[in-house]
Protein backbone atom coordinates (compact mmCIF):
# COMPACT_ATOMS: atom_id res chain seq x y z
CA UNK A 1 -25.23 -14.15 -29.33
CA UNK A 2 -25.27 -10.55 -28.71
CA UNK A 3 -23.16 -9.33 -26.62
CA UNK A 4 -24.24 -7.19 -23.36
CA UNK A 5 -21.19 -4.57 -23.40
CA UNK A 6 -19.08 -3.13 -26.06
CA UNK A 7 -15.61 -1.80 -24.36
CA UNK A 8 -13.76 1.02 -26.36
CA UNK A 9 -10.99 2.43 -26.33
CA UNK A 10 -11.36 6.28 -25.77
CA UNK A 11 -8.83 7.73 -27.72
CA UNK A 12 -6.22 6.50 -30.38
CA UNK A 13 -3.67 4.42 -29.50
CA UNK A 14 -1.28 7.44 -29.65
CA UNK A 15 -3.51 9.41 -27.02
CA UNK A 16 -4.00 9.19 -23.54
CA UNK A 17 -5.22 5.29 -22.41
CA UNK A 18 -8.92 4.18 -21.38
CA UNK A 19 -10.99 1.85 -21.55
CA UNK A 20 -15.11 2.82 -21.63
CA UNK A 21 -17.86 0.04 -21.27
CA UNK A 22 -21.07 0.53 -22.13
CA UNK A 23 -23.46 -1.84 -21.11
CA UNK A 24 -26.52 -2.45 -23.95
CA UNK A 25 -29.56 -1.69 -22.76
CA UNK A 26 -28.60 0.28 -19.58
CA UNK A 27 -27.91 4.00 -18.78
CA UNK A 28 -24.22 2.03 -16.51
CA UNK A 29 -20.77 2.22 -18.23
CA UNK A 30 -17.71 0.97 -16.27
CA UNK A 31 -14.24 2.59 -17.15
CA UNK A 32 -10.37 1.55 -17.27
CA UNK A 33 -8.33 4.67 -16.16
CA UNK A 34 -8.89 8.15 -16.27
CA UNK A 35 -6.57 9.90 -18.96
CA UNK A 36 -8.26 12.25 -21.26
CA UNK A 37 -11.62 12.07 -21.90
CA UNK A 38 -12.32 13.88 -24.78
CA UNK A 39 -13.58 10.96 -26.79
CA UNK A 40 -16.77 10.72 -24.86
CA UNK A 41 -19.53 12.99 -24.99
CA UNK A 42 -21.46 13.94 -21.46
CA UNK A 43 -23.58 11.47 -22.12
CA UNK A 44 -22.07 8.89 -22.16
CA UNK A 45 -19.75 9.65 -18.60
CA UNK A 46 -22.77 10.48 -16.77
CA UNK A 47 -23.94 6.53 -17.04
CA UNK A 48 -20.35 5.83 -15.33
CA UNK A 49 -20.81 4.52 -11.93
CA UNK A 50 -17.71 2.51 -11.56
CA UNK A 51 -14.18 3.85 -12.58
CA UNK A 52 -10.79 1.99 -11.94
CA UNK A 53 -7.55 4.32 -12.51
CA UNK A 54 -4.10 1.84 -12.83
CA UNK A 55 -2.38 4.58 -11.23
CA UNK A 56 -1.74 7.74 -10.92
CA UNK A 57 0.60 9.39 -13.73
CA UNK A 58 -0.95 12.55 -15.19
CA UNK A 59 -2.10 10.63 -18.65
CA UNK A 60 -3.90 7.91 -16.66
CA UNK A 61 -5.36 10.39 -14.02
CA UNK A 62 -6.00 13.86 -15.58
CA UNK A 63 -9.49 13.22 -16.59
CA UNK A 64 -10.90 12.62 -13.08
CA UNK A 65 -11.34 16.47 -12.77
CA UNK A 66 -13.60 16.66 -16.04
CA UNK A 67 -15.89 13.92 -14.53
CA UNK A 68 -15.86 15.35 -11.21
CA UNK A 69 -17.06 18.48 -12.48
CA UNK A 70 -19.97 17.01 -14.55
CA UNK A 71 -21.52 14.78 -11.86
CA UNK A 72 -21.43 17.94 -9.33
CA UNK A 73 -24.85 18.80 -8.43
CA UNK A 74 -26.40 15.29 -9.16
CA UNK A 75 -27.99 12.81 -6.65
CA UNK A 76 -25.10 10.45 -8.15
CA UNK A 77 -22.30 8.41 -6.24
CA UNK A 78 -19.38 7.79 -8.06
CA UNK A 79 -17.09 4.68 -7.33
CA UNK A 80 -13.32 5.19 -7.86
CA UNK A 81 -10.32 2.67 -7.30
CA UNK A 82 -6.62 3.13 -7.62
CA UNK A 83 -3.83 1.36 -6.17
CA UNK A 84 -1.49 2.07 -2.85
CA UNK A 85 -1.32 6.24 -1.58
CA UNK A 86 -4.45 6.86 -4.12
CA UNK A 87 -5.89 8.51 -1.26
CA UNK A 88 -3.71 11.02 -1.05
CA UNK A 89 -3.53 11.45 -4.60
CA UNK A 90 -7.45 11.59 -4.68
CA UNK A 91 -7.40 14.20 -2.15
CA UNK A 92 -4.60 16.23 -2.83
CA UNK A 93 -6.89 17.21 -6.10
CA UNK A 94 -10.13 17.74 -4.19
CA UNK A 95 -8.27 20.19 -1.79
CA UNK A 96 -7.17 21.80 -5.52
CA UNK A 97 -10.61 23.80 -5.48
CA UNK A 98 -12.64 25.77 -3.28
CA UNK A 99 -16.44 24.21 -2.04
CA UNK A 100 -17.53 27.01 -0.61
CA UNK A 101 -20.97 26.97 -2.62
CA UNK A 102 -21.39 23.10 -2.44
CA UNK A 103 -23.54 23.07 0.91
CA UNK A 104 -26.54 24.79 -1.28
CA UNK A 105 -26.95 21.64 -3.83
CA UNK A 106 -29.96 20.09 -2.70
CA UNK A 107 -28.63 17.03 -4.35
CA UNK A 108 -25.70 14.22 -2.38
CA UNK A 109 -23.41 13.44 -4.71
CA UNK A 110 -20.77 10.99 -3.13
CA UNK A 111 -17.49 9.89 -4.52
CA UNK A 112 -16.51 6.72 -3.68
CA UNK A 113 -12.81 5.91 -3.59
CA UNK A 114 -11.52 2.77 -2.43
CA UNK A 115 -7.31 2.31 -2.16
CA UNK A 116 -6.22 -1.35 -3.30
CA UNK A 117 -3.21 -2.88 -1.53
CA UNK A 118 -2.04 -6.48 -1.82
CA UNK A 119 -3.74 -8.05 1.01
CA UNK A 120 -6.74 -5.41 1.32
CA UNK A 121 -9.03 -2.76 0.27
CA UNK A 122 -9.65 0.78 2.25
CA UNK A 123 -12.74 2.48 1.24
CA UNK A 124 -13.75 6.44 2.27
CA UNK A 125 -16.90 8.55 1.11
CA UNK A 126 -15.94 12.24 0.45
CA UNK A 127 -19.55 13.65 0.73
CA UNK A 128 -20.11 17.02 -1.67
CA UNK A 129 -22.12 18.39 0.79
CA UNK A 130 -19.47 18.38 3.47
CA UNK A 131 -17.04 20.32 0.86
CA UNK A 132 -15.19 16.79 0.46
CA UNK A 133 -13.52 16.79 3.73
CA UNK A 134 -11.35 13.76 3.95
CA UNK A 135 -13.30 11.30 6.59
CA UNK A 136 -12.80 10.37 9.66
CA UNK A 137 -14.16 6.13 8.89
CA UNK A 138 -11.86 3.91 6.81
CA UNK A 139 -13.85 0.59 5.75
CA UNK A 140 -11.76 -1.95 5.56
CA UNK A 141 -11.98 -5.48 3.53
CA UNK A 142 -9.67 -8.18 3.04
CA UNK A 143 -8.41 -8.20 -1.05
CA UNK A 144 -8.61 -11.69 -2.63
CA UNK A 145 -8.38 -10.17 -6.46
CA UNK A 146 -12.07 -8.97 -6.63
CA UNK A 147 -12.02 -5.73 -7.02
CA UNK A 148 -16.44 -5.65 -7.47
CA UNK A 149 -18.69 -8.37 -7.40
CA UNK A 150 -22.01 -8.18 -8.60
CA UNK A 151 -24.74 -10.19 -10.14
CA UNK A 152 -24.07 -10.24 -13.68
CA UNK A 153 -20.89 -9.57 -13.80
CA UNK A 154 -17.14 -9.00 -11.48
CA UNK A 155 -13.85 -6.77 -11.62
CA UNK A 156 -10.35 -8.32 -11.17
CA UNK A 157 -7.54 -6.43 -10.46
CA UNK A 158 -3.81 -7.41 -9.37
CA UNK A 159 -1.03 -4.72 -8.92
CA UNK A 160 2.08 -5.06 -11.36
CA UNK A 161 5.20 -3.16 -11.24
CA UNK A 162 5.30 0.01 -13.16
CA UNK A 163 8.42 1.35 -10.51
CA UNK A 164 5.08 2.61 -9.15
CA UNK A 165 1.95 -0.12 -8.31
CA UNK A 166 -0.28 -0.54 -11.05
CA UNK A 167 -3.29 -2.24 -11.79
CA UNK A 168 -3.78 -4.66 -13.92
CA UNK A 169 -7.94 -5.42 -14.65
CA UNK A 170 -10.26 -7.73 -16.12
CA UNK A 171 -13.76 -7.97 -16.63
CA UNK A 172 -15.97 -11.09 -16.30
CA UNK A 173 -19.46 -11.67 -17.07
CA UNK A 174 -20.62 -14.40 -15.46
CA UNK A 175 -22.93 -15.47 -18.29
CA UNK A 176 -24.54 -14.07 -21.00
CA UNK A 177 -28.86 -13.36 -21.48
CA UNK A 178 -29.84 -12.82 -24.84
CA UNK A 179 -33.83 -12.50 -25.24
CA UNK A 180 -35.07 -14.63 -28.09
CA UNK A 181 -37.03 -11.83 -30.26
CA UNK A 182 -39.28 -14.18 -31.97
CA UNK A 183 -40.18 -15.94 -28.87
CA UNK A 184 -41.92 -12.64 -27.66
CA UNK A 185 -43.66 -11.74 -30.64
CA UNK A 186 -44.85 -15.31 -30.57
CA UNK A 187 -46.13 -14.60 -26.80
CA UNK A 188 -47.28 -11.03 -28.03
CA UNK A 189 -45.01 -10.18 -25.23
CA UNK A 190 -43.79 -6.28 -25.52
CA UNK A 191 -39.91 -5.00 -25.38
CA UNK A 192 -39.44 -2.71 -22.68
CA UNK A 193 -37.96 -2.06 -19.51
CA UNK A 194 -39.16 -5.22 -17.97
CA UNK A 195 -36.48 -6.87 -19.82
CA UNK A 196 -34.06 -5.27 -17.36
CA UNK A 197 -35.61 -6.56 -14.61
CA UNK A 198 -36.18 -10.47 -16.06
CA UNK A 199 -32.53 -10.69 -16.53
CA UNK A 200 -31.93 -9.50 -13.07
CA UNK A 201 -34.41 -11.67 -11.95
CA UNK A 202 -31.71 -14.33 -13.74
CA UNK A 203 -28.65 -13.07 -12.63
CA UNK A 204 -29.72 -12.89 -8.97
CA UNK A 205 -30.58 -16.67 -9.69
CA UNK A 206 -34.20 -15.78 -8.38
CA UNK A 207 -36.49 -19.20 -7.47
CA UNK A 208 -37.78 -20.21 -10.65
CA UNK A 209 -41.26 -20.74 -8.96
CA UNK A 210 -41.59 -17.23 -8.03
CA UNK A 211 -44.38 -15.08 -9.95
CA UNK A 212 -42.61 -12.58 -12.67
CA UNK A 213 -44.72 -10.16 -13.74
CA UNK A 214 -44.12 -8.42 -17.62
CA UNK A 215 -45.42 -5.00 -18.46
CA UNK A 216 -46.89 -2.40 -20.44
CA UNK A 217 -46.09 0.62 -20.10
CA UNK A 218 -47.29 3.70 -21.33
CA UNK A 219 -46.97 7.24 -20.27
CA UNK A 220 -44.64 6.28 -18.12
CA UNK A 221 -47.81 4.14 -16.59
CA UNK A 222 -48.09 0.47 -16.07
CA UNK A 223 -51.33 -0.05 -18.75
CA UNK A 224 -51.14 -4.15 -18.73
CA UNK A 225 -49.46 -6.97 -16.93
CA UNK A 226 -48.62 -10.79 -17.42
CA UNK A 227 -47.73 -12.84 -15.07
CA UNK A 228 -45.54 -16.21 -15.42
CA UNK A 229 -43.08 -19.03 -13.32
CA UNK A 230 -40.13 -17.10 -13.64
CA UNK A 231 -38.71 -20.76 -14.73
CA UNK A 232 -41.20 -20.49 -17.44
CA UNK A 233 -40.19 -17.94 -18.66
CA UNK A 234 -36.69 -18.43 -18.98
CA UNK A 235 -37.37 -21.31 -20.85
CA UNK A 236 -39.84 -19.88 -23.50
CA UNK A 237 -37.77 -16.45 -24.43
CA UNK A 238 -34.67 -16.51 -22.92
CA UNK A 239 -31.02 -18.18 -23.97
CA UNK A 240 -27.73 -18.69 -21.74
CA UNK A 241 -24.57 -18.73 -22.71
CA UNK A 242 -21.05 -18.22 -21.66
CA UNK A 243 -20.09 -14.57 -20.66
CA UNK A 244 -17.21 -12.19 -22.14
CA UNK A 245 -14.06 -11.69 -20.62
CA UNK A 246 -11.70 -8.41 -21.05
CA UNK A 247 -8.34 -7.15 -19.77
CA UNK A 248 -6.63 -4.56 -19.31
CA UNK A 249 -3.20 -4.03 -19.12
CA UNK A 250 -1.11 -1.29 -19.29
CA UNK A 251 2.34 0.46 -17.92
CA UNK A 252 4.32 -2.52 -16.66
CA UNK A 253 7.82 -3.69 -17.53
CA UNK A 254 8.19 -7.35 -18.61
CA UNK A 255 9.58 -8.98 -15.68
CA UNK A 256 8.98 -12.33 -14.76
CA UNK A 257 6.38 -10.87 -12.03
CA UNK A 258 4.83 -8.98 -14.36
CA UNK A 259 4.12 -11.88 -16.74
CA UNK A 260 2.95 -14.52 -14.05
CA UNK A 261 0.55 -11.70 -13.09
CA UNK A 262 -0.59 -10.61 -16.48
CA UNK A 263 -0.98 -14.41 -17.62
CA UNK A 264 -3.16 -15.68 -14.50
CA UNK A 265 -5.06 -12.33 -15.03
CA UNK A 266 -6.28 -12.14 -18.71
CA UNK A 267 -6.10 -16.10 -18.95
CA UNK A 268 -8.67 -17.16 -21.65
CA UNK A 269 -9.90 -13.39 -22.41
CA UNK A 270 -12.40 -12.85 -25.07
CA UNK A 271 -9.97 -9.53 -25.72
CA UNK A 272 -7.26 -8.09 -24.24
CA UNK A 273 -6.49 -4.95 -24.33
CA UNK A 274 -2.29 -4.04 -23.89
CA UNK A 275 -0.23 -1.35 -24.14
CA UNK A 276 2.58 -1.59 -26.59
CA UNK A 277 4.54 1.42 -26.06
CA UNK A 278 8.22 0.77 -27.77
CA UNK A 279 9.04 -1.58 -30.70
CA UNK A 280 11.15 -4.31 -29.88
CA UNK A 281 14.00 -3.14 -31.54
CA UNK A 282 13.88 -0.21 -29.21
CA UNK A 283 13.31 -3.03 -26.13
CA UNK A 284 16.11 -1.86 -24.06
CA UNK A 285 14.44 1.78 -23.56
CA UNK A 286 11.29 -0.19 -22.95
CA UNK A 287 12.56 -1.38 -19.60
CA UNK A 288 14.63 2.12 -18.64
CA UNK A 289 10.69 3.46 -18.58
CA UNK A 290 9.11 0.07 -17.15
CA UNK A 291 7.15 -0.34 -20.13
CA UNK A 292 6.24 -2.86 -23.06
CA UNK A 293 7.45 -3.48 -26.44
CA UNK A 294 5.12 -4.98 -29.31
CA UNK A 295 6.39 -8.15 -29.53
CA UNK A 296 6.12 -8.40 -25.39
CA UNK A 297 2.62 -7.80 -25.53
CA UNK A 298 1.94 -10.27 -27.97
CA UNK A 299 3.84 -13.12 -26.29
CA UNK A 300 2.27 -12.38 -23.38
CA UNK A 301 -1.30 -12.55 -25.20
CA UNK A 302 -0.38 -15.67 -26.64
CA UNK A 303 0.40 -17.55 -23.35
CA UNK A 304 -2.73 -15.86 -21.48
CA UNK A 305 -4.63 -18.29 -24.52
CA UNK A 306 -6.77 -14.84 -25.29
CA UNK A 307 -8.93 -14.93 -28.24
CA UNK A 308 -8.28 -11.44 -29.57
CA UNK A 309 -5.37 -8.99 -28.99
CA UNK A 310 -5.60 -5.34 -29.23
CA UNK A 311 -2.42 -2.89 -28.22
CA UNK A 312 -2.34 0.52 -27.58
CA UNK A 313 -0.66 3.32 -25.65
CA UNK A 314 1.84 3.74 -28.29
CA UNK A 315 4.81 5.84 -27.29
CA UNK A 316 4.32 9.33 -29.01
CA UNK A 317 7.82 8.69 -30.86
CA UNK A 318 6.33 6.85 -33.70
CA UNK A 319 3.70 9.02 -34.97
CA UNK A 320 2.84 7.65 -37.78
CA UNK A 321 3.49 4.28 -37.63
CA UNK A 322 0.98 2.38 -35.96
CA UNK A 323 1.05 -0.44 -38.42
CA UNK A 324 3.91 -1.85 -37.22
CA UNK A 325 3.04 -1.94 -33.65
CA UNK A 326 0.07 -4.43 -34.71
CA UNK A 327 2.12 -6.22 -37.02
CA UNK A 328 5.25 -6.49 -34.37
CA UNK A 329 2.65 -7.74 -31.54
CA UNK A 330 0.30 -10.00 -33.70
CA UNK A 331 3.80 -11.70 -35.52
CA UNK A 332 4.35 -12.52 -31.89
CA UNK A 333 0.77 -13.83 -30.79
CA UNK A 334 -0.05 -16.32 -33.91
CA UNK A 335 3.81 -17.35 -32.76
């Protein structure tokens, strides 16, 4: 099966941490912190609608100014989570610059930030066109772990202990639509963007009686239409199957907490993704800076059950030697 997203990380695992997730087929890509950002191209962060920052140390955070400033002066809205005081964090770097030319864009870019606490989640729109002045309404929502919920897919997040809160995410697809190729050249059926909108259609768990139409288009003109039983359909081109799962974990210590958390969170991952910033021999200056060794991360991904382990975030101190940060954590996971 194909999958429907490819995560990355953005830069090497000596750089700044992030995670970037494209999803196939779509102009949408979800992202795992903010650090620097120099491994993408514009391109690719202007199909970002969704970004979740663990919290708020300059390597994790810095790159929220470079995305800022390329979605200015778009009819965009741009989603943004971070744990406990990330309001004031969020705003103390919008009152950094001045807006006074903002209130010409004919275009209402939003940013979206919502502050995660244990119990719930605060939510407040700075608005472009009112210079980002913090707002008056607070949205409130209780916090049950769900971080976004949508049709195809959700966002987990729990907050670990990093001396600071930090979150820990994951990524679920609920399941997984892959179009069967030679069932629509067997239907003479075209590919286009009506595929978007079947597996919508799916997601949304639409009434397989309803009429879905399929199109040509050309010209950016509907030329020709089908229409079938969305059930039908599903039956004749489409095939389901289970859905990926990713995590994301970085800047914790390995305290009992920390594990339970980590564990419950990336359980049964397709990959997780975990920062492995000391060696284990170096284990005790691991836990002075609240932070993992190789080996940690590995046990840890070996009790989760995840299929696939992949550590980063390597502490700048062993240039060089990234080897033995995926030999130390892998020794660990096979056990």
């Amino acid at each position: 099966m194909k999958p429907s997203f490819h995560p990355r990380l953005i830069n090497d695992p000596f750089s700044d941490p992030g995670l970037f997730i494209p999803f196939l087929y779509q102009k949408r890509a979800l992202m795992f912190d903010l650090g620097s950002l120099s491994g993408l191209s514009p391109r690719d962060l202007l199909r970002v609608t969704h970004a979740f920052v663990t919290h708020t140390h300059m390597d994790h955070f810095i790159g929220f100014d470079e995305l800022l400033r390329l979605f200015l002066g778009r009819d965009k809205a741009l989603h943004v989570f971070g744990p406990p005081d990330f309001f004031r964090h969020m705003e103390g770097k919008l009152s950094a610059y001045s807006w006074n030319l903002v209130h010409e864009y004919e275009t209402d870019f939003r940013l979206c930030v919502n502050e995660v606490h244990p119990d719930h989640l605060s939510t407040k729109v700075y608005a472009c066109q009112h210079r980002f002045h913090p707002p008056r309404t607070v949205l409130s929502r209780p916090f049950d772990g769900t971080l976004l919920s949508e049709p195809s897919f959700s966002v987990q997040g729990t907050l670990l202990d990093h001396r600071i809160p930090c979150l820990g995410l994951a990524f679920t697809e609920n399941f997984h639509v892959n179009i069967i190729k030679e069932s629509l050249k067997d239907l003479d059926l075209p590919v286009g963007p009506w595929l978007s909108e079947f597996k919508n259609a799916v997601y949304r768990q639409k009434d397989p009686a309803e009429e879905f139409q399929v199109t040509w288009v050309e010209k950016e003109k509907i030329s020709r239409l089908r229409r079938f039983p969305l059930g039908d359909l599903i039956k004749k081109i489409a095939r389901i199957s289970p859905g990926q799962k990713i995590a994301y974990i970085t800047d914790v210590v390995d305290s009992p907490q920390n594990q339970e958390k980590i564990i419950r969170l990336a359980e049964g991952a397709d990959v997780l993704f975990i920062e492995a910033a000391f060696l284990d021999r170096d284990k005790e200056a691991a836990r002075k800076k609240f932070h993992l060794t190789a080996k940690e991360a590995g046990h840890m991904a070996r009790k989760a059950g995840v299929k696939h382990l992949q550590v980063f975030h390597f502490s700048p101190r062993y240039k060089g030697r990234g080897e033995e940060f995926e030999k130390e954590a892998w020794e660990a996971f096979k056990g």
